[in-house]
PDB file of N, CA and C in Angstrom:
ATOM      1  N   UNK A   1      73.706  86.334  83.400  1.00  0.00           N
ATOM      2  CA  UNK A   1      73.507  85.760  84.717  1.00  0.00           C
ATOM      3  C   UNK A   1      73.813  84.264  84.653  1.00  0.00           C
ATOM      4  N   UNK A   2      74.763  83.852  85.757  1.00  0.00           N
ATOM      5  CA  UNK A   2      75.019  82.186  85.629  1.00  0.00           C
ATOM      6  C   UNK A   2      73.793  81.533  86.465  1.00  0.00           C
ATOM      7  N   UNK A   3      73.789  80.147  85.722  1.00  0.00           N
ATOM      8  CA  UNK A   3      72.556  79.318  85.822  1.00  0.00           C
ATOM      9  C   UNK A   3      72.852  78.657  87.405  1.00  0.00           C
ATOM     10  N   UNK A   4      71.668  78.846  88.181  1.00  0.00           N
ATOM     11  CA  UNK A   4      71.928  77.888  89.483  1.00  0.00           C
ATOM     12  C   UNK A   4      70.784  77.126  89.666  1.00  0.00           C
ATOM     13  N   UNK A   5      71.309  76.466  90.371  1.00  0.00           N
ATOM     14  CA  UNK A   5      70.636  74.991  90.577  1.00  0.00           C
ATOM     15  C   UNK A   5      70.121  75.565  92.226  1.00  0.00           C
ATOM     16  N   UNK A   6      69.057  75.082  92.757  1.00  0.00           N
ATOM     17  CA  UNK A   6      68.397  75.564  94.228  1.00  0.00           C
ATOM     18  C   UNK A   6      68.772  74.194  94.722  1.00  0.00           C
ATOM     19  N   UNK A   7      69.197  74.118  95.934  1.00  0.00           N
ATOM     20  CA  UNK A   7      69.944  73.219  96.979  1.00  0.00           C
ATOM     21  C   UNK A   7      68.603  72.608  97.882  1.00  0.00           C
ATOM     22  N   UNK A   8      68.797  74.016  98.373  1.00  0.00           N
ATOM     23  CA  UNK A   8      67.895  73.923 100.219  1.00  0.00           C
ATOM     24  C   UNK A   8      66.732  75.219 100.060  1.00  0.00           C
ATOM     25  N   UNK A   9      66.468  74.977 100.835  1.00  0.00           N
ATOM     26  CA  UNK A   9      65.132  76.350 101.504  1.00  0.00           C
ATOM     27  C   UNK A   9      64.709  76.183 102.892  1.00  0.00           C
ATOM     28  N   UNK A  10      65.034  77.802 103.308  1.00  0.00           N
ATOM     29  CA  UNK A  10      65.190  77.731 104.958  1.00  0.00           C
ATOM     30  C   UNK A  10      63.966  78.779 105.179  1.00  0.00           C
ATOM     31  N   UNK A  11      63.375  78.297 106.226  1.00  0.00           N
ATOM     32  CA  UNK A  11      61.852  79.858 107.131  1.00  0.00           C
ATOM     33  C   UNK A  11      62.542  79.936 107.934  1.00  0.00           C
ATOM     34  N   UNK A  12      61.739  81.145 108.344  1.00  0.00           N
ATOM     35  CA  UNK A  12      61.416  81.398 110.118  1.00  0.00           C
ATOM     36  C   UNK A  12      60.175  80.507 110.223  1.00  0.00           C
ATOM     37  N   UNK A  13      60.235  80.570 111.947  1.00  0.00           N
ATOM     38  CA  UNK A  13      58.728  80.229 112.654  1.00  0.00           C
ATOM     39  C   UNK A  13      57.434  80.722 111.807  1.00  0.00           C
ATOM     40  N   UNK A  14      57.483  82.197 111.936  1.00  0.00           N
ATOM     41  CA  UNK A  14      56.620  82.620 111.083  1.00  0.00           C
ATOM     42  C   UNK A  14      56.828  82.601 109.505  1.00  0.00           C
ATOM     43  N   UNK A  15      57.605  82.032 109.079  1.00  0.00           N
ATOM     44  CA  UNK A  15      57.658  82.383 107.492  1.00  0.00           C
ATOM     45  C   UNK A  15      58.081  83.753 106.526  1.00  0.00           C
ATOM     46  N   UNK A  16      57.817  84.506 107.670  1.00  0.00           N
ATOM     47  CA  UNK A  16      57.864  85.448 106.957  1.00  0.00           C
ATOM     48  C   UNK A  16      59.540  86.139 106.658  1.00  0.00           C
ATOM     49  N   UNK A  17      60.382  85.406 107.043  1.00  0.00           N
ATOM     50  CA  UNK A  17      61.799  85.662 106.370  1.00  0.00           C
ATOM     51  C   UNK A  17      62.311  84.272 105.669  1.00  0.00           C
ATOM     52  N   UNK A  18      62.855  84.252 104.571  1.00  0.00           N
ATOM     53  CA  UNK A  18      63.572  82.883 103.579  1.00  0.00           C
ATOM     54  C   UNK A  18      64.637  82.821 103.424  1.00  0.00           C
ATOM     55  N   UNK A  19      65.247  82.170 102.709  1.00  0.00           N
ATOM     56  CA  UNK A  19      66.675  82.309 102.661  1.00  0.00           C
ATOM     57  C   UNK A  19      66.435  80.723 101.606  1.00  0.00           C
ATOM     58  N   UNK A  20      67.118  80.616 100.247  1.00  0.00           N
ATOM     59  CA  UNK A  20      67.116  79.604  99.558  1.00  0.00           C
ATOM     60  C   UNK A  20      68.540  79.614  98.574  1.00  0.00           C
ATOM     61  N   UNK A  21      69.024  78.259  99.381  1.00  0.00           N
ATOM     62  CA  UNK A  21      70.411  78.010  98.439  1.00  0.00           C
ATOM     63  C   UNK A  21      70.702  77.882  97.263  1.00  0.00           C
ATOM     64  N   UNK A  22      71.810  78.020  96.884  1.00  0.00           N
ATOM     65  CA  UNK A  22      71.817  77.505  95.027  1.00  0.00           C
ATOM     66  C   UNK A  22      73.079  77.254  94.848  1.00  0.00           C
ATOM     67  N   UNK A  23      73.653  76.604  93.538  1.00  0.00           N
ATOM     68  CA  UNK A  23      74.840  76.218  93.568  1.00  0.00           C
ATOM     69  C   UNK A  23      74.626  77.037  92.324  1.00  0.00           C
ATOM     70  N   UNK A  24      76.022  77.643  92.353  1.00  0.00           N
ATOM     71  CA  UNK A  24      75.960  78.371  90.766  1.00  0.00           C
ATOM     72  C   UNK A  24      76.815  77.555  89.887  1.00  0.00           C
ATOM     73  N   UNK A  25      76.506  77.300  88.319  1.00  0.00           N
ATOM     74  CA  UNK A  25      77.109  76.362  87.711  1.00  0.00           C
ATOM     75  C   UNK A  25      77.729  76.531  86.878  1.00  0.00           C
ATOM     76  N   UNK A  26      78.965  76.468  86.632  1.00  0.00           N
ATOM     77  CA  UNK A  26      79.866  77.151  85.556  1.00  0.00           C
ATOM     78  C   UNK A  26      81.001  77.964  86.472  1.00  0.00           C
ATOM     79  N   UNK A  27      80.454  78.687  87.539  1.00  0.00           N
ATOM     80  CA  UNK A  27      81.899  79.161  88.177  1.00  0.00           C
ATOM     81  C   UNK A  27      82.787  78.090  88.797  1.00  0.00           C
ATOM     82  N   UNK A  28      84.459  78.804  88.900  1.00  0.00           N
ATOM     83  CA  UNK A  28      85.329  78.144  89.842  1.00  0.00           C
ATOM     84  C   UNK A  28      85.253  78.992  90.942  1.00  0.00           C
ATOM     85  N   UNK A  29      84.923  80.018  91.446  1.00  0.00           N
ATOM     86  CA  UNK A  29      85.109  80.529  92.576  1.00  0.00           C
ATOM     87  C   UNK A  29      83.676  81.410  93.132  1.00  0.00           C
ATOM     88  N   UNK A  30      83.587  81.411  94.101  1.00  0.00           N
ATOM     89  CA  UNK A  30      82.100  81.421  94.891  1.00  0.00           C
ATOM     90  C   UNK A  30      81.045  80.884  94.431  1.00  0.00           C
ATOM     91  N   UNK A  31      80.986  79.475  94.211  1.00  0.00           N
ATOM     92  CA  UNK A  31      80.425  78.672  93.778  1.00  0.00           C
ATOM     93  C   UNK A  31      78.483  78.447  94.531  1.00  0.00           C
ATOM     94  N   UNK A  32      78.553  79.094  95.053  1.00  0.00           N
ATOM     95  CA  UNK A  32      77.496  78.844  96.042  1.00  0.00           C
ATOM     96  C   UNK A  32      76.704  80.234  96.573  1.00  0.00           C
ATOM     97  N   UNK A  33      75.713  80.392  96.454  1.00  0.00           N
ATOM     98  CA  UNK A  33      74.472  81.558  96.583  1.00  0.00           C
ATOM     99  C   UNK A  33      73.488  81.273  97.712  1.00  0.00           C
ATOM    100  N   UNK A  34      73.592  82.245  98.598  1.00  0.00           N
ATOM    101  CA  UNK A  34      72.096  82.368  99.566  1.00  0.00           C
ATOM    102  C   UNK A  34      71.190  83.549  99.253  1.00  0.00           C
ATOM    103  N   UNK A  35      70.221  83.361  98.728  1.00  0.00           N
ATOM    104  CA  UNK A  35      69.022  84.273  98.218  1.00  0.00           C
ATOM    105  C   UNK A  35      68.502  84.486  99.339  1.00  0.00           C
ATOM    106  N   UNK A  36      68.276  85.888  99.979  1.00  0.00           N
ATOM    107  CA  UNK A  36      67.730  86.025 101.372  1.00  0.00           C
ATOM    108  C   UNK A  36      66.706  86.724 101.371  1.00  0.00           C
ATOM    109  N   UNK A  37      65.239  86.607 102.119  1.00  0.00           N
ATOM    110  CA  UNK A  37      64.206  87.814 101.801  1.00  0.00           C
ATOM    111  C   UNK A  37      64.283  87.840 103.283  1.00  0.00           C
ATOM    112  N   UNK A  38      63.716  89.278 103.788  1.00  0.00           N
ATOM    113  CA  UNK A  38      63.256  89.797 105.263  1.00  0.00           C
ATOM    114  C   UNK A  38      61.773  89.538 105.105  1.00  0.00           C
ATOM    115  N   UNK A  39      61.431  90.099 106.407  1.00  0.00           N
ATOM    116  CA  UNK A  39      59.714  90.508 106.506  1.00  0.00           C
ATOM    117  C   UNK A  39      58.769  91.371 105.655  1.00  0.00           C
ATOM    118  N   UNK A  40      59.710  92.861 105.418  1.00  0.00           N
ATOM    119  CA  UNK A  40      59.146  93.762 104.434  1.00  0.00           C
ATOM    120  C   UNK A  40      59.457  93.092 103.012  1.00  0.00           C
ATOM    121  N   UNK A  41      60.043  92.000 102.919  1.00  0.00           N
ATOM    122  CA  UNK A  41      60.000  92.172 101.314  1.00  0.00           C
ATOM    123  C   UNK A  41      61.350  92.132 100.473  1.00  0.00           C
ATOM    124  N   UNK A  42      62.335  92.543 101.282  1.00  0.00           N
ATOM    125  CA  UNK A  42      63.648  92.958 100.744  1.00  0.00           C
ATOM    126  C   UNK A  42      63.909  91.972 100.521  1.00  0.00           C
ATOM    127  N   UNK A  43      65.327  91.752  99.648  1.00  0.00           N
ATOM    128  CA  UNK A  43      66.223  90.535  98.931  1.00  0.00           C
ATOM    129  C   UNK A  43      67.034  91.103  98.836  1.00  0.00           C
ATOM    130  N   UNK A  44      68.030  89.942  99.122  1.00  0.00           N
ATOM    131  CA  UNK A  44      69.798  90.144  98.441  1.00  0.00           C
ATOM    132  C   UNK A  44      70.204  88.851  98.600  1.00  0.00           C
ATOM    133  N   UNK A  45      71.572  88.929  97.952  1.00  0.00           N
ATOM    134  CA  UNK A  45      72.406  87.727  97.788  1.00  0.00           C
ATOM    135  C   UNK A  45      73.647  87.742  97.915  1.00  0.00           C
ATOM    136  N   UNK A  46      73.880  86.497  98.619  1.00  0.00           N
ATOM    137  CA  UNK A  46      75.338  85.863  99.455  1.00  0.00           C
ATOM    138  C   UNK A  46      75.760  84.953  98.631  1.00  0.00           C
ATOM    139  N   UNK A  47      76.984  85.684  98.120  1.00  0.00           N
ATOM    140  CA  UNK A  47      78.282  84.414  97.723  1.00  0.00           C
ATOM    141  C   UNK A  47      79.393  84.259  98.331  1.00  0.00           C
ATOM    142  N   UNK A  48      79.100  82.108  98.874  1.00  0.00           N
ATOM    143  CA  UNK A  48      79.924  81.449  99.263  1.00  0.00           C
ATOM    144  C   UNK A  48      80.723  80.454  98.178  1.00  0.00           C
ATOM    145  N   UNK A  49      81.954  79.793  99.161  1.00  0.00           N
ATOM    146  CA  UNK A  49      83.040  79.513  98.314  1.00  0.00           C
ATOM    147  C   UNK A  49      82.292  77.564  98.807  1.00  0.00           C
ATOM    148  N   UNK A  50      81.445  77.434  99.764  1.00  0.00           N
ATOM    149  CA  UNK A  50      81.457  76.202 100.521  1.00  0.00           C
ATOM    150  C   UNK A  50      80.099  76.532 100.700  1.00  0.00           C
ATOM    151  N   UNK A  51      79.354  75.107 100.671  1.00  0.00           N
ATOM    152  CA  UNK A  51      77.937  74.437 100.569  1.00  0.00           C
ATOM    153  C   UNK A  51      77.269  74.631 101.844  1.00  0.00           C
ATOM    154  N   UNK A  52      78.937  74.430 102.831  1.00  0.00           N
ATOM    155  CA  UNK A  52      78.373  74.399 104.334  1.00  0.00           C
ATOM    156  C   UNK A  52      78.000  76.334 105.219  1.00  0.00           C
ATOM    157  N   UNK A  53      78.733  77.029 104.405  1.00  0.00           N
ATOM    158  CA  UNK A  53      78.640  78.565 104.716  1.00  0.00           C
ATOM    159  C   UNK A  53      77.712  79.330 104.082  1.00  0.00           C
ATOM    160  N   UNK A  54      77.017  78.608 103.144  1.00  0.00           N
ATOM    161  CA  UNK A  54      75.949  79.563 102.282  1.00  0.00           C
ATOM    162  C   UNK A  54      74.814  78.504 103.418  1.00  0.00           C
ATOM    163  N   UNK A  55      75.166  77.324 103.820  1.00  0.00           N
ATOM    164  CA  UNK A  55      73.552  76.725 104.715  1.00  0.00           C
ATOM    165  C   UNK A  55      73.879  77.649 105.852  1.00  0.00           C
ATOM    166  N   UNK A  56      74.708  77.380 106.385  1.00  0.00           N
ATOM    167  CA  UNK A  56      74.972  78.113 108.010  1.00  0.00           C
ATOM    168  C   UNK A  56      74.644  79.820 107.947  1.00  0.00           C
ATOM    169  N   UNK A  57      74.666  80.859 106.802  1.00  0.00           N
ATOM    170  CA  UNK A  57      74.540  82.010 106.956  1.00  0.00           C
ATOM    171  C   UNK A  57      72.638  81.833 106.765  1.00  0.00           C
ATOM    172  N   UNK A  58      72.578  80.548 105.848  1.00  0.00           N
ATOM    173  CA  UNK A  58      70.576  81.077 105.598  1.00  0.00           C
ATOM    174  C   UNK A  58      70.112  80.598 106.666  1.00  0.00           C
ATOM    175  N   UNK A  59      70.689  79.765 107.160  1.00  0.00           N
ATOM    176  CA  UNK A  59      69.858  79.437 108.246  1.00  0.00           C
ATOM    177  C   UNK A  59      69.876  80.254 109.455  1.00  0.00           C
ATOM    178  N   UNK A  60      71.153  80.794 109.638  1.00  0.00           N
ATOM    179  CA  UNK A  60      70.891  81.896 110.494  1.00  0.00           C
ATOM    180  C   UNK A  60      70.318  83.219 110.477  1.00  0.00           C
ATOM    181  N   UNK A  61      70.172  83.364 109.033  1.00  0.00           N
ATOM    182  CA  UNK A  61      69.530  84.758 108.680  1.00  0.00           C
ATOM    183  C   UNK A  61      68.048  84.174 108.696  1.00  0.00           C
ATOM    184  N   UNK A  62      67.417  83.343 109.008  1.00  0.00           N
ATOM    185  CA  UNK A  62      66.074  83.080 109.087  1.00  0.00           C
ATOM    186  C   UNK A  62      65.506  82.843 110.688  1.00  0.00           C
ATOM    187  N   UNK A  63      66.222  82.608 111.263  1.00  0.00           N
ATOM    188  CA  UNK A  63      66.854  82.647 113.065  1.00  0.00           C
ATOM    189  C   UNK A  63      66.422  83.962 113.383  1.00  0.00           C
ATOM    190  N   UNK A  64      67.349  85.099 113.028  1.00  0.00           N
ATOM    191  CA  UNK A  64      67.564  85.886 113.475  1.00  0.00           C
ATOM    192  C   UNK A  64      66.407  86.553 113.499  1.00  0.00           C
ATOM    193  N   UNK A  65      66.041  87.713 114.621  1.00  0.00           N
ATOM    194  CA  UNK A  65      64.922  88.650 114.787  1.00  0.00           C
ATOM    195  C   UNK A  65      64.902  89.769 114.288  1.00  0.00           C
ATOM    196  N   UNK A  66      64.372  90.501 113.330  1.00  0.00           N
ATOM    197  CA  UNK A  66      64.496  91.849 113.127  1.00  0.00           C
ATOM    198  C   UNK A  66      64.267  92.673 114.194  1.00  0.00           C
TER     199      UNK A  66
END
């Protein structure tokens, strides 16, 4: 697993969805990770190529309403 560095950290109103950036270090290509949790609990992860598309997807995935 490559080593990342955490950027940002995004809520909801309620908290109860996250989303926390990372830069991954050592790659040349999709350099950039959004760690996403929902309400129940779930996780997954988004690789971007740009700093500004891994903020703009967490922040909208913490926006958004289930």
């Amino acid at each position: 697993m490559a080593a990342m560095q955490e950027l940002s950290k995004f809520y909801s109103d309620d908290e109860k969805r996250t989303a926390t950036v990372y830069k991954v270090l050592g790659e040349s290509e999709l350099t950039f990770a959004s760690s996403v949790k929902n309400s129940s609990g779930s996780t997954f992860v988004a690789y971007f190529s740009s700093l500004t598309d891994a903020e703009d997807f967490s922040e909208d995935w913490v926006m958004t309403n289930e």
